[in-house]
Protein backbone atom coordinates (compact mmCIF):
# COMPACT_ATOMS: atom_id res chain seq x y z
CA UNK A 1 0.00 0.00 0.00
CA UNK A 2 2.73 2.01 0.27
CA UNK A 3 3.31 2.24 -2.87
CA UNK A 4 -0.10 3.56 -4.02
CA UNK A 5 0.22 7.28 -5.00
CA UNK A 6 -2.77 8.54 -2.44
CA UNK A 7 -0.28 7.25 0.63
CA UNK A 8 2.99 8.61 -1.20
CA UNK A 9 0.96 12.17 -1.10
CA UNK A 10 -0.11 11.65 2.23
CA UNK A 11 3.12 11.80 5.27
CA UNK A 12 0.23 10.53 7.62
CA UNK A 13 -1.58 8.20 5.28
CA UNK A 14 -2.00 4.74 7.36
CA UNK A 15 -1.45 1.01 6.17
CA UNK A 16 -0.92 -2.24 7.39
CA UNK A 17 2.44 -3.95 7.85
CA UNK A 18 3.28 -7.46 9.25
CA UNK A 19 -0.09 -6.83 11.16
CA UNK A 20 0.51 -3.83 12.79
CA UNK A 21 -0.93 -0.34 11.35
CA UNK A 22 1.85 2.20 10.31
CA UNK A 23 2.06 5.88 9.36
CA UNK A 24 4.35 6.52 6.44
CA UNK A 25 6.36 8.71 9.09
CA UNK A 26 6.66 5.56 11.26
CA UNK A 27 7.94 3.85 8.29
CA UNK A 28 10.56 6.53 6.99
CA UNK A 29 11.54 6.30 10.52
CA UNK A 30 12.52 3.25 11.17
CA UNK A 31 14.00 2.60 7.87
CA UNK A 32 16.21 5.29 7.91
CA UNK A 33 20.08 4.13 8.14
CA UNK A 34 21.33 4.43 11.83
CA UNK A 35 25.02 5.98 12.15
CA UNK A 36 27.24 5.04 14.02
CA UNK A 37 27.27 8.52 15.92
CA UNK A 38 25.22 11.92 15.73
CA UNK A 39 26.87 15.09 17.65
CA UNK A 40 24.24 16.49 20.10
CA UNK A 41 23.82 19.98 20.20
CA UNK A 42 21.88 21.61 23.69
CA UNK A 43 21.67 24.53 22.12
CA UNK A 44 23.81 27.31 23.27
CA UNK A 45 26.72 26.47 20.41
CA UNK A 46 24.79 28.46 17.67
CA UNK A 47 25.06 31.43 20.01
CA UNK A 48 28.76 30.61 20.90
CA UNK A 49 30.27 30.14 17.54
CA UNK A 50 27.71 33.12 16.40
CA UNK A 51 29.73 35.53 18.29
CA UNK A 52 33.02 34.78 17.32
CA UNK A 53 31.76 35.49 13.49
CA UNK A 54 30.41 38.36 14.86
CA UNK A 55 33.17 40.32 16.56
CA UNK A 56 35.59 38.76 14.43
CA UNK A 57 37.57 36.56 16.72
CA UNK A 58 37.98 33.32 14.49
CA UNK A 59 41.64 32.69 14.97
CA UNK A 60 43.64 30.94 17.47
CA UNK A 61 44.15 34.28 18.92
CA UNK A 62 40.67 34.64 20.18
CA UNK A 63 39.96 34.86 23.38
CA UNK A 64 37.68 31.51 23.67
CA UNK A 65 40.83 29.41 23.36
CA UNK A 66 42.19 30.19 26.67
CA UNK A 67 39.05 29.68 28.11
CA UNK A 68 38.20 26.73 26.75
CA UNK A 69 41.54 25.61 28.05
CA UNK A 70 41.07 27.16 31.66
CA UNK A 71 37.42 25.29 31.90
CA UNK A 72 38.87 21.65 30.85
CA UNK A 73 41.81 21.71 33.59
CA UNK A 74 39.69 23.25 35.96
CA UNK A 75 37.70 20.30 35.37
CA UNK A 76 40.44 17.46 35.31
CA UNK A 77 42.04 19.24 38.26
CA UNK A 78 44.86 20.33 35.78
CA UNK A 79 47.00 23.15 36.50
CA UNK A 80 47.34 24.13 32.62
CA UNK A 81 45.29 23.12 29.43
CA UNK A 82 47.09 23.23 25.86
CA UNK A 83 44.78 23.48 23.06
CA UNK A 84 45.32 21.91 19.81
CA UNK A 85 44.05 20.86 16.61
CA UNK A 86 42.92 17.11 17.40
CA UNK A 87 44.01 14.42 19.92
CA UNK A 88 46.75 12.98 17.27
CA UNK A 89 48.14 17.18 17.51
CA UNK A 90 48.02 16.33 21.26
CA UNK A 91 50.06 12.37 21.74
CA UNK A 92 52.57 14.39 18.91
CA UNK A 93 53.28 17.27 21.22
CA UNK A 94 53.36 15.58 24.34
CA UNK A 95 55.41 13.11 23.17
CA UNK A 96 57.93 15.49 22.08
CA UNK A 97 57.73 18.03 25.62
CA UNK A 98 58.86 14.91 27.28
CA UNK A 99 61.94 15.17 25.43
CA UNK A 100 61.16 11.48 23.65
CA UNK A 101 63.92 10.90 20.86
CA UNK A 102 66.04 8.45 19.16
CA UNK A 103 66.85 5.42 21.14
CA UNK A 104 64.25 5.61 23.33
CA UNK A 105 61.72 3.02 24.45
CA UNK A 106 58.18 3.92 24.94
CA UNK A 107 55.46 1.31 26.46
CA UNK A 108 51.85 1.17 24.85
CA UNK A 109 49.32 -0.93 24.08
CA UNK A 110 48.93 -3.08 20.77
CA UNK A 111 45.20 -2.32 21.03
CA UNK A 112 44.82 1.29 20.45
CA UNK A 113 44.19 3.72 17.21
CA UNK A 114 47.94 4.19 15.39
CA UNK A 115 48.06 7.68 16.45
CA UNK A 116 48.90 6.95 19.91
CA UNK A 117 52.41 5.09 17.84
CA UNK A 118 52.88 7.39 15.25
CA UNK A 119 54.77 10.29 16.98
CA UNK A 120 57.04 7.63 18.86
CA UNK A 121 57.97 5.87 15.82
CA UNK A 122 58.42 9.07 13.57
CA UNK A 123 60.66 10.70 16.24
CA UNK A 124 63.02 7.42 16.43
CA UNK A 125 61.88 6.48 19.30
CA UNK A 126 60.48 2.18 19.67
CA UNK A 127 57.28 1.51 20.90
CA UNK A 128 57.19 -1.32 22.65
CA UNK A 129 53.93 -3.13 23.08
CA UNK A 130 51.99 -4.86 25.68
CA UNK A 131 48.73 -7.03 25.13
CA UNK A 132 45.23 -5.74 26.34
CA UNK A 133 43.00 -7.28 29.72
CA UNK A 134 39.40 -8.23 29.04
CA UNK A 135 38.38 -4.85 29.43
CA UNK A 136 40.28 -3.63 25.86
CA UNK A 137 42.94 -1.71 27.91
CA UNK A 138 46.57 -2.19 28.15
CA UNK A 139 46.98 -5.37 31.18
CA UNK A 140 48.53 -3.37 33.29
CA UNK A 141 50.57 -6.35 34.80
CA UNK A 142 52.28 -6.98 31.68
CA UNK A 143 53.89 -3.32 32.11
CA UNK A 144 56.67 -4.23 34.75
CA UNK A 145 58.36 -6.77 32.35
CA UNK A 146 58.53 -4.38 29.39
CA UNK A 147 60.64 -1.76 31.42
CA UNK A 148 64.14 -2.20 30.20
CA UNK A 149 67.33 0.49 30.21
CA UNK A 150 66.23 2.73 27.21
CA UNK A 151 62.53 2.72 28.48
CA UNK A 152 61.65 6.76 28.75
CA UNK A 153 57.67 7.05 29.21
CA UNK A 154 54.69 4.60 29.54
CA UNK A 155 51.67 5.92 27.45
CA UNK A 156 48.26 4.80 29.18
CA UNK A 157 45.32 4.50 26.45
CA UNK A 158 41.82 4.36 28.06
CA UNK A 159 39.39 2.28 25.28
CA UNK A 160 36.18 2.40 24.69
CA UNK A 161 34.22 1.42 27.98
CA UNK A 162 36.57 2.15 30.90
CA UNK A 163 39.67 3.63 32.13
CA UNK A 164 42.98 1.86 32.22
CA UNK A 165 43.88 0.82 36.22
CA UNK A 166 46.14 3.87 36.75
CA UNK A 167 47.64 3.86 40.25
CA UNK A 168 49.73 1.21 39.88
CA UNK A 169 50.99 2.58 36.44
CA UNK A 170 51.64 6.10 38.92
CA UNK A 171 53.47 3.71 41.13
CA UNK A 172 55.54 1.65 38.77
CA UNK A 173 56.39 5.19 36.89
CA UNK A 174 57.47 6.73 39.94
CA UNK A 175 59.78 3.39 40.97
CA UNK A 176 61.86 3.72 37.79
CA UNK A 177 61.83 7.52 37.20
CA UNK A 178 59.43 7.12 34.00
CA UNK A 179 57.57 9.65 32.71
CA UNK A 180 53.61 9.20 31.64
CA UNK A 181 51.28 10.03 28.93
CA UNK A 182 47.75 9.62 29.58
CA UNK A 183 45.55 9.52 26.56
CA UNK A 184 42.00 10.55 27.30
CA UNK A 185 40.56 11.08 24.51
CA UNK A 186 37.47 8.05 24.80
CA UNK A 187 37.44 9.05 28.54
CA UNK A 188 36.10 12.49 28.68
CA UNK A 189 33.75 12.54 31.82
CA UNK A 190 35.00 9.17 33.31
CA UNK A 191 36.83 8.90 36.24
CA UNK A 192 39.42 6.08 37.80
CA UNK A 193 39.81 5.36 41.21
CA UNK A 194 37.29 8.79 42.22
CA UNK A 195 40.02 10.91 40.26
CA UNK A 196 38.36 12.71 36.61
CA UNK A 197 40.40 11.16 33.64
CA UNK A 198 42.75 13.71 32.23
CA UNK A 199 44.07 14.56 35.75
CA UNK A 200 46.60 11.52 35.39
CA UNK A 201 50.67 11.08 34.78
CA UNK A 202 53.02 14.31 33.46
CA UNK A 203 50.40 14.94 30.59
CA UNK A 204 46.73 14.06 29.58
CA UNK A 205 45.97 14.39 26.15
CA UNK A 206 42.50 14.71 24.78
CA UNK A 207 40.59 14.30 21.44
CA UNK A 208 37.15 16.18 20.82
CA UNK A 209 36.21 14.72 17.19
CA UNK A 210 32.72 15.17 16.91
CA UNK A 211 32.00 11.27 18.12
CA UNK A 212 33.89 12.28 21.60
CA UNK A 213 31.50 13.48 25.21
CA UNK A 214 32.49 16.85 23.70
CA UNK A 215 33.10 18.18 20.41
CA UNK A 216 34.66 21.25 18.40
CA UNK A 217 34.12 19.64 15.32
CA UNK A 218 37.83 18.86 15.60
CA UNK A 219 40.09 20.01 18.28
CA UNK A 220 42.25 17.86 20.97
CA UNK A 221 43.98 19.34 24.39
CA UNK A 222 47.26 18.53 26.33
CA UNK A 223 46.91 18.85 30.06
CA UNK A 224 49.49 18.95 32.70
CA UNK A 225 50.45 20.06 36.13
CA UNK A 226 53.72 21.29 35.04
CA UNK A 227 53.91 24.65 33.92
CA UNK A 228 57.42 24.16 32.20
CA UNK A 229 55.55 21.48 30.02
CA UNK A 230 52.69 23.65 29.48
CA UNK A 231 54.91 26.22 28.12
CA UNK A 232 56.74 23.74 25.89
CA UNK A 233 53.61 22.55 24.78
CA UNK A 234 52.43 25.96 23.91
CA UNK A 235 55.80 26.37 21.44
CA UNK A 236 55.26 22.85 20.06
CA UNK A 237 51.97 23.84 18.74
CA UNK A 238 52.73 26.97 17.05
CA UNK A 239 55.61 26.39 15.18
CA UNK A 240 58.12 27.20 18.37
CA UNK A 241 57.65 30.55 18.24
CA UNK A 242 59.24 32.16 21.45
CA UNK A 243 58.03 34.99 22.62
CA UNK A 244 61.00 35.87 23.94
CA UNK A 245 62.79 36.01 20.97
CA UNK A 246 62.74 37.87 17.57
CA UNK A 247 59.79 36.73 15.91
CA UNK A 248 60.56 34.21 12.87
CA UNK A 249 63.49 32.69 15.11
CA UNK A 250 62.84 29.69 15.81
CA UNK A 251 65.08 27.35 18.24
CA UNK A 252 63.03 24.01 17.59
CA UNK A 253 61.09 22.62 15.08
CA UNK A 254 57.33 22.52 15.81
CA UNK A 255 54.23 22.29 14.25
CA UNK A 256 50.99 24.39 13.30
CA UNK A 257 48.66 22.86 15.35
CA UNK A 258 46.91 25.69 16.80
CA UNK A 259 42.99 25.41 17.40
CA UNK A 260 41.06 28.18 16.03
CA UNK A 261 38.64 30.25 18.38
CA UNK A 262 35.48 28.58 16.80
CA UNK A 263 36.50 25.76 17.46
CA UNK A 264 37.07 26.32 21.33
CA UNK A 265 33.75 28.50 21.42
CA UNK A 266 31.95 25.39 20.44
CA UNK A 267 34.10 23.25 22.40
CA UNK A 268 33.56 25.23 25.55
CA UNK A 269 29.95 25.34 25.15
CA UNK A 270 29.96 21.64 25.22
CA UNK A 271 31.73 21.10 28.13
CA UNK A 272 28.41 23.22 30.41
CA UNK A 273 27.25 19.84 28.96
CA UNK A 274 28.95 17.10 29.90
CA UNK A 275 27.35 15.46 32.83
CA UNK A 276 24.15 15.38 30.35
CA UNK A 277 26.52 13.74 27.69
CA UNK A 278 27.90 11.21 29.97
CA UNK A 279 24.26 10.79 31.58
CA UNK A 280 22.48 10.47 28.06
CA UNK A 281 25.50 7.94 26.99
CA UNK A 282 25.11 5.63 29.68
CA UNK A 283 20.74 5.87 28.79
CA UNK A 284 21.59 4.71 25.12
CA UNK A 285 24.42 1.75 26.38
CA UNK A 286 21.59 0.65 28.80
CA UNK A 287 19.31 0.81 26.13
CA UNK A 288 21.40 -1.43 23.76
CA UNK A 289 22.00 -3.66 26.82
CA UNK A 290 17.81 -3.60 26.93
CA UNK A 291 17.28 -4.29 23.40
CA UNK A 292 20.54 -7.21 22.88
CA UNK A 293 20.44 -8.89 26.06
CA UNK A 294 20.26 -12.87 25.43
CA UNK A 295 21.11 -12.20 21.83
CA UNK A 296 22.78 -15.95 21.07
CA UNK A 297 26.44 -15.39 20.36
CA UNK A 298 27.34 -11.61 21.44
CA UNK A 299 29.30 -10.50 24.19
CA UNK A 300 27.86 -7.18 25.63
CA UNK A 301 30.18 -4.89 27.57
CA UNK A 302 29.17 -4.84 30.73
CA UNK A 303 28.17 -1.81 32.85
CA UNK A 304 30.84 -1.93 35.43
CA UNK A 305 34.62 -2.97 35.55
CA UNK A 306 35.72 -5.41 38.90
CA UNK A 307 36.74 -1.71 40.60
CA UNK A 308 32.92 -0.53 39.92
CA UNK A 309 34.12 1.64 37.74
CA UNK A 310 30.95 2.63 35.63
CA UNK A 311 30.66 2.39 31.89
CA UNK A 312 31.07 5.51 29.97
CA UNK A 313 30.09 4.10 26.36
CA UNK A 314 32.03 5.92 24.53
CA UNK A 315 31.00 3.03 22.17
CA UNK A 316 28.85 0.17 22.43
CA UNK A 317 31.64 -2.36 22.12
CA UNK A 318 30.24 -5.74 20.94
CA UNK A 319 32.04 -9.19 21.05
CA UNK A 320 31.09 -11.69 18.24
CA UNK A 321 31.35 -15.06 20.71
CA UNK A 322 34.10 -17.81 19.56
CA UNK A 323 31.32 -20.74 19.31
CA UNK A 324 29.72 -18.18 16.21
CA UNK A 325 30.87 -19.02 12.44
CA UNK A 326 30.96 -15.26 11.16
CA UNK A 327 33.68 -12.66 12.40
CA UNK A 328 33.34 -9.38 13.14
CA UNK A 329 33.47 -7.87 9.57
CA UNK A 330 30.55 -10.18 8.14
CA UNK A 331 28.77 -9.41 10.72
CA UNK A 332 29.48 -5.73 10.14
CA UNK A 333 28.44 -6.42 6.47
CA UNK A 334 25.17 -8.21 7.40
CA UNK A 335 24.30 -5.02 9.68
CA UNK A 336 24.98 -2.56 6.50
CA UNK A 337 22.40 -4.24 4.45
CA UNK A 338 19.78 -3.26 6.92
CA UNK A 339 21.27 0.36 7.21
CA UNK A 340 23.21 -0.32 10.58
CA UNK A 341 26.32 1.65 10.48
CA UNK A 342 28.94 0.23 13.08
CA UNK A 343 32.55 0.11 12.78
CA UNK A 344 35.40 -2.45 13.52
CA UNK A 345 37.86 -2.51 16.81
CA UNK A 346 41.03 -1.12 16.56
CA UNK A 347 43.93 -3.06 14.54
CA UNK A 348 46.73 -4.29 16.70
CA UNK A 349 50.04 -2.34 16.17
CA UNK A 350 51.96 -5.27 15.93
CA UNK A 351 49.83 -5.99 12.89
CA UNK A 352 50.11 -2.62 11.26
CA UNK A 353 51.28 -3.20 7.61
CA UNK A 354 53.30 -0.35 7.91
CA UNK A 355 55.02 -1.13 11.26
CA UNK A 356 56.03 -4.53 9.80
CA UNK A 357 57.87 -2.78 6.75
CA UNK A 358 59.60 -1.21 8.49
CA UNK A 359 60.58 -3.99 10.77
CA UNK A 360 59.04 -3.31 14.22
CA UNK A 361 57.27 -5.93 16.21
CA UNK A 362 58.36 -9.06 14.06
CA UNK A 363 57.40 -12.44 15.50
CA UNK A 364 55.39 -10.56 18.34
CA UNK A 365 51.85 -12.16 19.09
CA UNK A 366 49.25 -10.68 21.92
CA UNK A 367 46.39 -13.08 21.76
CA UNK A 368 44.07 -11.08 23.40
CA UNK A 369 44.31 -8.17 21.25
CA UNK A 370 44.11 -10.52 18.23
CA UNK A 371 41.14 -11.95 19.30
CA UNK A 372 39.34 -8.70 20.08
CA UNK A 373 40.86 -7.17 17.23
CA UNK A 374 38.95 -9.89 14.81
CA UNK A 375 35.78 -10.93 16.75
């Protein structure tokens, strides 16, 4: 009945389906395709990112940027905040602050997004790789082994559901004279141990892509306690200008990574936000819980870690069981017939095509990570 031309002129027009009666709005509805992620807007951005246009502050230079910056460290009990272009801008500066160079050994998980390796591996440094618990974070008891002579900073990655264990990290860092990196990015909002995520090791880094608890559209943040690492931070991202120099002399090499004032005017707004966006979140991972629970061969996440940590759902993270034929990327394929965007876990480092070529991580195997990685 659809079909007939008096319901295609008709949004309202009812008809039976499968026995129950429909509106063609009901139907558009629910066959629309479902992304994997829509920003949400509470309505005091427009207004925000209005004004810059309207005074004329759309630069870096704009006054937004530093408060932006003052808001997020006030709220990760951070001394200084470092805006930047993304979360990659942010693991490539902090990385470099610390001083992390050639020779150097830096500990990370083989479960994470590349960018958290990139910056160690362009700067000569070796990233050196430990598998991931059944939470999808690095096993933190894995750690102690990897620390060897040349071992310079341990960079904590918090994935997807919960925050990686991080006292004992603090500890172990401490013992040997380590520095670390904490990357926030999926944890914006969480806490570990009663402590906000961000607030953790000699710099937090943050992403606010618009599928983050926050967004600028793009944008990341470095955060520290250390105002001597704030400052470097601060060169790093603007090219090394020194401002106590001549201007176009330049005693490093940097980068532009500077994030504009509309971007931290929108990313500011957000943050008045985020106890909603953590809150609403946690609604739609209890809702999927609701909707999947006894679903034959999936492994839900579940809503607390063994510290009671709760889930953040920063994704939905789903399991394909071992007993089930089909992997993870059929499954994916089966959903994207029906309009069901989702996307895969990350790729193991070790497995990175282009970490192989160039020789890194050869006959190294972390089971868990290859089994999440695939299923």
């Amino acid at each position: 009945q659809s079909d007939a031309p008096e319901c295609r002129s008709r949004p309202e027009a009812d008809f039976v389906l499968r026995g129950y009666s429909w509106t063609m709005a009901a139907v558009e509805q629910a066959l629309r395709p479902i992304p994997v992620n829509i920003p949400k807007f509470w309505g005091n951005e427009k207004e925000a990112v209005a004004d810059c246009v309207e005074t004329g502050w759309i630069s870096s230079e704009g006054p937004s940027v530093r408060l932006f910056e003052e808001a997020m460290a006030a709220r990760c009990n951070r001394a200084h905040g470092v805006a930047c272009a993304n979360g990659t801008a942010a693991i490539d500066i902090a990385v470099k602050a610390l001083g992390i160079g050639p020779a150097d050994e830096v500990i990370l998980p083989t479960f994470c997004i590349i960018s958290c390796a990139t910056q160690v591996v362009r700067g000569g440094s070796v990233p050196v790789l430990v598998d991931c618990d059944e939470d999808f974070n690095m096993d933190v008891s894995q750690v102690a082994a990897k620390i060897g002579p040349k071992t310079k900073a341990i960079l904590c990655v918090h994935t997807y559901h919960f925050p990686v264990n991080m006292e004992p990290i603090l500890a172990l860092a401490k013992e040997k004279g380590l520095a670390v990196i904490e990357d926030a990015a999926e944890m914006i909002g969480q806490s570990c141990g009663g402590r906000p995520c961000g607030s953790f090791g000699d710099l937090s880094t943050m992403s606010f892509y618009p599928n983050k608890h926050i967004t600028s559209g793009e944008g990341g943040m470095v955060l520290t306690d250390n105002a001597e690492l704030a400052e470097k931070c601060r060169q790093l991202r603007n090219l090394c200008f020194d401002a106590s120099k001549r201007r176009f002399v330049h005693e490093d090499l940097g980068w532009n990574y500077r994030m504009t004032n509309l971007q931290a005017a929108l990313g500011l707004a957000q943050l008045s936000h985020l106890d909603k966006a953590v809150l609403r979140k946690r609604e739609i991972g209890h809702l999927y819980e609701q909707l999947l629970e006894g679903c034959p061969g999936l492994i839900l996440p579940p809503r607390k870690n063994a510290r009671a940590e709760l889930n953040i759902y920063w994704v939905f993270g789903v399991e394909v069981a071992p007993e089930v034929e089909a992997d993870a990327e059929e499954v994916m394929k089966r959903l994207a017939t029906v309009k069901v965007g989702t996307r895969p876990f990350f790729w193991c480092m070790h497995e990175q095509p282009v970490f192989r070529r160039m020789g890194l991580f050869e006959g190294s195997s972390f089971p868990v990570a290859e089994r999440i990685a695939r299923r």
